[in-house]
Protein backbone atom coordinates (compact mmCIF):
# COMPACT_ATOMS: atom_id res chain seq x y z
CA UNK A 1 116.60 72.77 129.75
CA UNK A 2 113.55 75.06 129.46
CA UNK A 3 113.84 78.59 128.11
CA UNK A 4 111.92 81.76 129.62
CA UNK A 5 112.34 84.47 127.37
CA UNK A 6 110.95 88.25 128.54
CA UNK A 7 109.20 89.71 125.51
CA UNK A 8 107.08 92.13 126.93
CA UNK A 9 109.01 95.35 126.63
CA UNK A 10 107.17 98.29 125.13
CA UNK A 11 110.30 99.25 122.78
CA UNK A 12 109.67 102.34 123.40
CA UNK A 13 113.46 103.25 122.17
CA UNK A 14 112.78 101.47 118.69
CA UNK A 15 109.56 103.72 117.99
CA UNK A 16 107.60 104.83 116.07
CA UNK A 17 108.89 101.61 114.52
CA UNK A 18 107.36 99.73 117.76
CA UNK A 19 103.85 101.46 117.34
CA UNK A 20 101.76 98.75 115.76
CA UNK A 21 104.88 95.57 115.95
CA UNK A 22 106.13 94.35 119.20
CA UNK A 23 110.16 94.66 119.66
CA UNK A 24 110.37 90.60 119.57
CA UNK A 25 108.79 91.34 116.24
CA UNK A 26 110.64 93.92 114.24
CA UNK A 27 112.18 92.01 110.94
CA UNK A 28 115.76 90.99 111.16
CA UNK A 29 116.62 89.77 107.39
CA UNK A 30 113.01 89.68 106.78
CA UNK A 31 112.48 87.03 109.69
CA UNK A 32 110.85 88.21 112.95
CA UNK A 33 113.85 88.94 115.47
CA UNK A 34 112.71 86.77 118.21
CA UNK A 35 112.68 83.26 115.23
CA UNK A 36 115.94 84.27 115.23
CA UNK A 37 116.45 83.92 118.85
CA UNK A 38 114.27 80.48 118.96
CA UNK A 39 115.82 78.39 116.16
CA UNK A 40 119.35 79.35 117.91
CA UNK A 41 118.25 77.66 120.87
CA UNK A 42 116.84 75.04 119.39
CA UNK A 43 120.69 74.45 117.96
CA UNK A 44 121.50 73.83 121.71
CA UNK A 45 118.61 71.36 121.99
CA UNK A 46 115.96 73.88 123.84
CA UNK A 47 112.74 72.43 122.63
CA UNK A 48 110.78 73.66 125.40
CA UNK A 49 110.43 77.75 125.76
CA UNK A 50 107.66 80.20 128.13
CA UNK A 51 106.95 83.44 126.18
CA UNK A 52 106.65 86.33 128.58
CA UNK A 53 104.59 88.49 127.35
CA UNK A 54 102.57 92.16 128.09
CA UNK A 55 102.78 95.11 124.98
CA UNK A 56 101.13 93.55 121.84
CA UNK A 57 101.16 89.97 122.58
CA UNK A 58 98.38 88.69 120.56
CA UNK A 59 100.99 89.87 116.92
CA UNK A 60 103.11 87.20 119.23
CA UNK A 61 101.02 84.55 119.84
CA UNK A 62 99.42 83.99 116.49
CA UNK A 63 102.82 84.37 114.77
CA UNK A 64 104.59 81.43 116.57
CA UNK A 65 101.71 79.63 117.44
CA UNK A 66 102.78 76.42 119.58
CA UNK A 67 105.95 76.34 118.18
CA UNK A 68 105.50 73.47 116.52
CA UNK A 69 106.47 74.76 113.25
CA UNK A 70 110.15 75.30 114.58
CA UNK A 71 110.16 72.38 116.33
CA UNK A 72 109.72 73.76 119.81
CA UNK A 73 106.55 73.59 122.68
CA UNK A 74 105.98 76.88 123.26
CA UNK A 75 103.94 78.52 125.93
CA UNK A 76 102.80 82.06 126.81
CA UNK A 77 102.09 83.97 130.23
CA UNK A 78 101.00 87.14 129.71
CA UNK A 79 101.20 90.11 132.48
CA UNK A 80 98.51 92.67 132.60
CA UNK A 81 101.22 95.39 133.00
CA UNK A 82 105.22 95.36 132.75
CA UNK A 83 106.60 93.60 135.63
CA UNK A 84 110.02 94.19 135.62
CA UNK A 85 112.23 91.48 133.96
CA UNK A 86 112.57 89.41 137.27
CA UNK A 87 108.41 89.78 137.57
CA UNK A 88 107.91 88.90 134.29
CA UNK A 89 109.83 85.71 135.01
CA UNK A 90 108.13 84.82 137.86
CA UNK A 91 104.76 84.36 136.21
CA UNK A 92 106.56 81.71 134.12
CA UNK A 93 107.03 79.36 137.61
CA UNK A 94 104.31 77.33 136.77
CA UNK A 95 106.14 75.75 133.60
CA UNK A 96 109.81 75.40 135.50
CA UNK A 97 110.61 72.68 138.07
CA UNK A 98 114.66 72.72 137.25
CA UNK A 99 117.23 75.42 136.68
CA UNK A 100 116.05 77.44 133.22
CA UNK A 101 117.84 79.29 130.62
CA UNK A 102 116.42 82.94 131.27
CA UNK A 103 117.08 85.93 128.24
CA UNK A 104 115.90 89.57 127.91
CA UNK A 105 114.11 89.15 124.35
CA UNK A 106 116.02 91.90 122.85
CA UNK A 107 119.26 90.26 122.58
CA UNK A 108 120.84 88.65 119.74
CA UNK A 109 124.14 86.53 121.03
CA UNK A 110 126.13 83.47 119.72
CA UNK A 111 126.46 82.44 123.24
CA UNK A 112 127.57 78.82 123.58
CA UNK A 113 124.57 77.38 126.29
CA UNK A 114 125.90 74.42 126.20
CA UNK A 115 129.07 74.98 127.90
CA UNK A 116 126.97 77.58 129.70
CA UNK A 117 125.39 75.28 131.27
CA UNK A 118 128.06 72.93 132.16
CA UNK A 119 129.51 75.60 134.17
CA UNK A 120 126.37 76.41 136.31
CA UNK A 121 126.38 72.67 137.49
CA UNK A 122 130.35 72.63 137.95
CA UNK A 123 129.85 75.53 140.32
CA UNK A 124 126.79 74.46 141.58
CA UNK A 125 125.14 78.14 141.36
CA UNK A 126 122.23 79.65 142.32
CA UNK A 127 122.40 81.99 139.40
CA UNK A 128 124.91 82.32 136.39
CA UNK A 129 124.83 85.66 133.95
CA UNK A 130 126.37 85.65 131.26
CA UNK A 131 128.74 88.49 130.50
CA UNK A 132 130.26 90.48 127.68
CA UNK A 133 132.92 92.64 126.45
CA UNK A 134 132.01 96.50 125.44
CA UNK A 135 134.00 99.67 124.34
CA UNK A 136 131.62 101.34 126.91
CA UNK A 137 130.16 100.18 129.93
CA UNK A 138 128.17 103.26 130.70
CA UNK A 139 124.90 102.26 129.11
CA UNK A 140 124.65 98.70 130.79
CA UNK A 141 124.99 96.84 133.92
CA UNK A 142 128.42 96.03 134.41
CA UNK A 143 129.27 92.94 136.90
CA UNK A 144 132.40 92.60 138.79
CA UNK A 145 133.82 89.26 139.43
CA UNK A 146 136.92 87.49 141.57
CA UNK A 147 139.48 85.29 139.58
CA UNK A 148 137.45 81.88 139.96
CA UNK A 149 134.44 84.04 138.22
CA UNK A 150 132.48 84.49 141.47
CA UNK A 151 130.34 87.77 141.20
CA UNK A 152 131.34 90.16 143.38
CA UNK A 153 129.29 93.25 142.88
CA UNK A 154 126.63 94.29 140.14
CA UNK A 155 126.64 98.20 139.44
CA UNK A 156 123.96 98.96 136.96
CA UNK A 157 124.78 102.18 134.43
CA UNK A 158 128.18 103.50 136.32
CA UNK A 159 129.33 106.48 135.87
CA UNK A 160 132.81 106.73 133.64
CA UNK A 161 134.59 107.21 137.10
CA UNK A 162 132.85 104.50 138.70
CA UNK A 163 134.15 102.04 135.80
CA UNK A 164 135.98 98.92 136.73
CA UNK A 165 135.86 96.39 133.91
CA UNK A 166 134.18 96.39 130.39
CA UNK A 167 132.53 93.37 131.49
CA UNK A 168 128.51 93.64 131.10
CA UNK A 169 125.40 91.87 131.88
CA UNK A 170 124.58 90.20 128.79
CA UNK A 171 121.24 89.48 129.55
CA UNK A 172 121.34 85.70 129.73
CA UNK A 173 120.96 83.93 133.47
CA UNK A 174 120.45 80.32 134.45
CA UNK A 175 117.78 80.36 137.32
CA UNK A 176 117.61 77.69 139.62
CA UNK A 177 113.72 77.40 140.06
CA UNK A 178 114.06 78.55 144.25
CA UNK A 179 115.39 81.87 142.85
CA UNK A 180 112.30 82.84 141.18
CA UNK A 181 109.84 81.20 143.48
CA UNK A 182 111.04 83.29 145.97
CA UNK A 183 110.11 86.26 143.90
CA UNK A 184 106.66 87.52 145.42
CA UNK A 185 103.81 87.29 142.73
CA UNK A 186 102.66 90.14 140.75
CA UNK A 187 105.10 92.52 141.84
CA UNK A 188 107.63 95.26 139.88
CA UNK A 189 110.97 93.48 140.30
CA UNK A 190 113.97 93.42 138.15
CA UNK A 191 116.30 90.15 138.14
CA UNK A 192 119.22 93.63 137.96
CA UNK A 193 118.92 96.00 140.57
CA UNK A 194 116.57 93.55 142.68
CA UNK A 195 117.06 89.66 143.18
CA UNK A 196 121.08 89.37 141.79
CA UNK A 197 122.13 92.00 144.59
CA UNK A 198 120.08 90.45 147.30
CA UNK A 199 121.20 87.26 146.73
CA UNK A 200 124.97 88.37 146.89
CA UNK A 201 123.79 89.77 150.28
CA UNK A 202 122.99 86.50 151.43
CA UNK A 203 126.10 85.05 150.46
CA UNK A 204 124.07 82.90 147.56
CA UNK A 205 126.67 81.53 144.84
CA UNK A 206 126.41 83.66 141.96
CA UNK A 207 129.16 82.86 138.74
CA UNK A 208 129.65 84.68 135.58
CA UNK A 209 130.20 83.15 132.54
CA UNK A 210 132.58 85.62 130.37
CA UNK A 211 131.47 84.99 126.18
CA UNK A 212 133.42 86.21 123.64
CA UNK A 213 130.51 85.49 120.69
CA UNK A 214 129.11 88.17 118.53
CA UNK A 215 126.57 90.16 120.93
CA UNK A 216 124.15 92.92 120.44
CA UNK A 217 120.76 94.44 121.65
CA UNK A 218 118.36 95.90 119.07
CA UNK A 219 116.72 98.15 121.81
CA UNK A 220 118.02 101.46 119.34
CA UNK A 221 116.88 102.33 115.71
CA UNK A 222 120.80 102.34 115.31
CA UNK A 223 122.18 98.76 116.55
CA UNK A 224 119.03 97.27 115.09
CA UNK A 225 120.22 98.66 111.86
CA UNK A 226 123.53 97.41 112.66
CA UNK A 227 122.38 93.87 113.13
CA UNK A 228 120.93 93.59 110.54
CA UNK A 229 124.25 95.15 108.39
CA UNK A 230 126.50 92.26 110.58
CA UNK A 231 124.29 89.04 109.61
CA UNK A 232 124.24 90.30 105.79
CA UNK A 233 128.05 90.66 106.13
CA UNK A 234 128.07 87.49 107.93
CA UNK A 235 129.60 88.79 111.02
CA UNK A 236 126.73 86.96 113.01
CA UNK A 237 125.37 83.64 113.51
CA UNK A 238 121.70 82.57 112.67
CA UNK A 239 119.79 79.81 111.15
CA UNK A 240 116.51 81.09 111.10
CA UNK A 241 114.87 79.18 108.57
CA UNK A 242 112.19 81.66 107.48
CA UNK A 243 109.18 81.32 105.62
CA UNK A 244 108.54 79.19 102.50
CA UNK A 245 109.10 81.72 99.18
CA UNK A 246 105.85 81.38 97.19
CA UNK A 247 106.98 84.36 94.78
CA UNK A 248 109.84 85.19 93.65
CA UNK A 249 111.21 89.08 93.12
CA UNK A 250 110.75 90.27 89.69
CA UNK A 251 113.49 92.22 88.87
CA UNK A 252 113.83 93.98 85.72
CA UNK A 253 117.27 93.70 83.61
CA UNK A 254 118.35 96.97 84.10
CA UNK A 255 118.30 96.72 87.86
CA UNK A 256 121.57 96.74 89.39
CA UNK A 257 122.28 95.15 92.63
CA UNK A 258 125.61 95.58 94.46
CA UNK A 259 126.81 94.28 98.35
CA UNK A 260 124.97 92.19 99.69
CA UNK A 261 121.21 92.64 99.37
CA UNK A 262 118.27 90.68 100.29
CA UNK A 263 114.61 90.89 98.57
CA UNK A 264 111.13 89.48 99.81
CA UNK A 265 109.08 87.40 98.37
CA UNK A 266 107.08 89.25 95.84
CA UNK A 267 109.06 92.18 95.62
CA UNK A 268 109.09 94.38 91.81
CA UNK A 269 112.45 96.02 91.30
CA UNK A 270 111.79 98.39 88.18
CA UNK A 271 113.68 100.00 85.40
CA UNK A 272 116.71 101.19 85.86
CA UNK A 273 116.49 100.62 89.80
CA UNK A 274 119.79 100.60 91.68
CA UNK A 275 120.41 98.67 95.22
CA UNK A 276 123.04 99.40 96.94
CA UNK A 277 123.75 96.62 100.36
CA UNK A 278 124.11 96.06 103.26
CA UNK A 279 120.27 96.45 102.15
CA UNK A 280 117.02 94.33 102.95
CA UNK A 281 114.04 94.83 101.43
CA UNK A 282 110.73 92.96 102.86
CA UNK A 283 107.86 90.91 100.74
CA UNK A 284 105.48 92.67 98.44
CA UNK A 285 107.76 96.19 98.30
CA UNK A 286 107.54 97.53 94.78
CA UNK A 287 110.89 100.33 93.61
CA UNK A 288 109.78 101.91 90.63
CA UNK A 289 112.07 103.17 87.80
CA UNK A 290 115.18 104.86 88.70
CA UNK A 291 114.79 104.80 92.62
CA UNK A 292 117.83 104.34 94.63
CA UNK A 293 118.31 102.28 97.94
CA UNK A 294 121.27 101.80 99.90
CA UNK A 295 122.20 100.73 103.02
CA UNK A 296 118.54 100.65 104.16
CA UNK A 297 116.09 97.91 105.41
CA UNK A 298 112.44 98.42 104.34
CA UNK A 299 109.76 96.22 105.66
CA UNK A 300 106.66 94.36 104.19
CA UNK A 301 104.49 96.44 101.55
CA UNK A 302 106.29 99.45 100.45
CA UNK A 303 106.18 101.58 97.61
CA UNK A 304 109.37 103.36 96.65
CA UNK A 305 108.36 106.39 93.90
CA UNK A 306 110.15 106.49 90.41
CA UNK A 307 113.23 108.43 91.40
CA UNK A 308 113.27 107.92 94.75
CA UNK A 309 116.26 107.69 96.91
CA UNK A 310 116.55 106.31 100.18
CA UNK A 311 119.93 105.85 101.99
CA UNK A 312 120.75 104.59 105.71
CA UNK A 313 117.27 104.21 106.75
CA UNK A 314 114.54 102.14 108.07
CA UNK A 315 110.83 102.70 106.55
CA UNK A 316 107.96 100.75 108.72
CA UNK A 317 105.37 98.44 106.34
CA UNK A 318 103.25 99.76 104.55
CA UNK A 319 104.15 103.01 103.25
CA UNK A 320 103.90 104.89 100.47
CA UNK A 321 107.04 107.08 99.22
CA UNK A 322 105.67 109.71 96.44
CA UNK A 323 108.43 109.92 93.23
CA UNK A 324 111.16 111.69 93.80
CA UNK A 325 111.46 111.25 97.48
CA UNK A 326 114.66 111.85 99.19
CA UNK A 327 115.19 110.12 102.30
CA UNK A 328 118.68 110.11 104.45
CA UNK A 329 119.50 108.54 108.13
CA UNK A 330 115.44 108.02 108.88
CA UNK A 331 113.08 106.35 110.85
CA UNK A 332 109.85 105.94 109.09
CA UNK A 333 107.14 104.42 110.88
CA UNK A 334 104.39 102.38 109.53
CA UNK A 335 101.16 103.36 107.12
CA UNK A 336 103.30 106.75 106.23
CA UNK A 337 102.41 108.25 102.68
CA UNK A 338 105.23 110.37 101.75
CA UNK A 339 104.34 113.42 99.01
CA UNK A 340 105.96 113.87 95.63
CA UNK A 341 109.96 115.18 96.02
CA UNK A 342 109.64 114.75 99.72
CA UNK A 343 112.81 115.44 101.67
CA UNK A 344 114.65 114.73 104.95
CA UNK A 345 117.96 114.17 106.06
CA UNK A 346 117.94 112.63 109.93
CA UNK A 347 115.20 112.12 112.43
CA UNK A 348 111.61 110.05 112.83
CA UNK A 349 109.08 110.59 110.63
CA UNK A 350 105.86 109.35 113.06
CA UNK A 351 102.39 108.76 111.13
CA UNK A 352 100.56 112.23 110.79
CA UNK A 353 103.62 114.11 110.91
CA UNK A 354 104.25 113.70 107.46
């Protein structure tokens, strides 16, 4: 089975961490999210995947390549502007001639496809979503289903009184390939509030397959965090490989490391340093004497000021934190250069803000 995977959303929710690195992008454990989200497949057997792509898709493209390198074919469409999930899809119906594993590209699932799969056929569907469980359906799409797991009705973002299960769109579908040709070319449409309800309108099978695996979307500065804190912890699932280590951290021997922490390659941990997990720190990042980290992910190419403490936040590549820095609960986006005994509890800092 073939895997279309929509990768073209402008994160918009992520930035200013989304400025200059596409959401499939952002590092999970120092890996790109969306390697994550191939080499799981590829544990299924999916060695064939369409890349659908629009905001930044060259960073994309030359990352991944053809795929080879994880053992998969890979192959891109690109849309001139965002087409809605169910558009984006369609421009992928040149590479599909049976039914195709279809996932928004934010999502991070241990969904079994497998058995997914199996139950598409059993049913003999014209469109299976996968759902899951959460403590509030509010924010999502939830999907309401009769006993033999028939979908009934879709309503996307209820209202708390308009609540009738905890049930949610997951953001996994199997498309049988007449679904999406029937999707008109280059045109907004979205697989939620478009061509799901229509087809229950014409009486089209529809089935739900309820998933009780570890599930999240990374489209907030906060559940991205939180993945990141659940694979450290091993409370996910991935294999994602990674790339090759060509240098290893130098860490000096008064460092302290505690929890669970991961460090690029290349990374200098100075004198006295103290780290603090859940915590991942990205290649080439130098922490001069005395800084503190915890509970923080910092990507590629950071510089961390003797002193400096940074605690439940991000920091974007390539920034500079001046000595004595005091960072709590941020969002730092890239290229920022942070003064001397800089402080700030909470909040985005966006570059020129500074």
């Amino acid at each position: 089975m073939k895997a279309v995977i929509l990768v073209g959303g402008l994160g918009t929710r992520l930035r200013p961490l989304t400025l200059h690195t596409p959401k499939s992008m952002v590092p999970v454990l120092n890996v790109p999210f969306l390697e994550h989200v191939l080499k799981r497949l590829t544990d299924y057997g999916v060695r064939e995947a369409v890349l659908a792509l629009s905001h930044l898709a060259p960073a994309v493209e030359s990352y991944f390549g053809d795929g080879r390198a994880l053992g998969m074919d890979l192959k891109y469409v690109v849309e001139p502007s965002p087409l809605g999930t169910a558009g984006a899809a369609r421009n992928a119906l040149g590479h599909i001639r049976e039914a195709c594993l279809i996932m928004n590209g934010d999502i991070f699932t241990g969904l079994d496809i497998a058995t997914m799969q199996e139950s598409h056929k059993a049913h003999r569907a014209k469109v299976s979503i996968a759902l899951t469980a959460v403590d509030n359906p509010c924010a999502y799409g939830l999907v309401e289903t009769n006993k033999d797991g028939r979908v009934r009705r879709f309503l996307e973002k209820p209202s708390a009184q308009e609540v009738t299960t905890n049930l949610i769109n997951a953001g996994t579908y199997i498309v049988e390939p007449d679904v999406l040709s029937a999707i008109p070319a280059d045109t907004v449409m979205s697989f939620e509030r478009d061509v799901f309800p229509a087809l229950l309108t014409r009486g089209k099978p529809i089935f739900s397959f309820a998933d009780t695996s570890y599930w999240m979307d990374i489209g907030t500065p906060a559940k991205y965090h939180q993945l990141n804190r659940d694979l450290l912890y091993k409370r996910a699932f991935s294999s994602p490989g990674g790339q090759a280590v060509h240098n290893q951290p130098e860490i000096h021997p008064t460092a302290r490391l505690q929890g669970p922490v991961l460090l690029g390659d290349g990374c200098c941990i100075g004198e006295g340093v103290v780290i603090s997990g859940p915590t991942v720190i990205g290649p080439q990042c130098r922490l001069e004497a005395g800084a503190i980290v915890s509970d923080a992910i910092i990507w590629h190419n950071v510089a961390v000021g003797a002193g400096g403490s940074i605690e439940g936040s991000v920091v974007g590549h390539n920034c500079t934190l001046g000595s004595g820095t005091r960072l709590s609960d941020c969002i730092v986006g890239d290229h920022i250069v942070l003064p001397r005994d800089y402080c700030q509890t909470g909040g985005q800092i966006w570059p020129g803000l500074a």
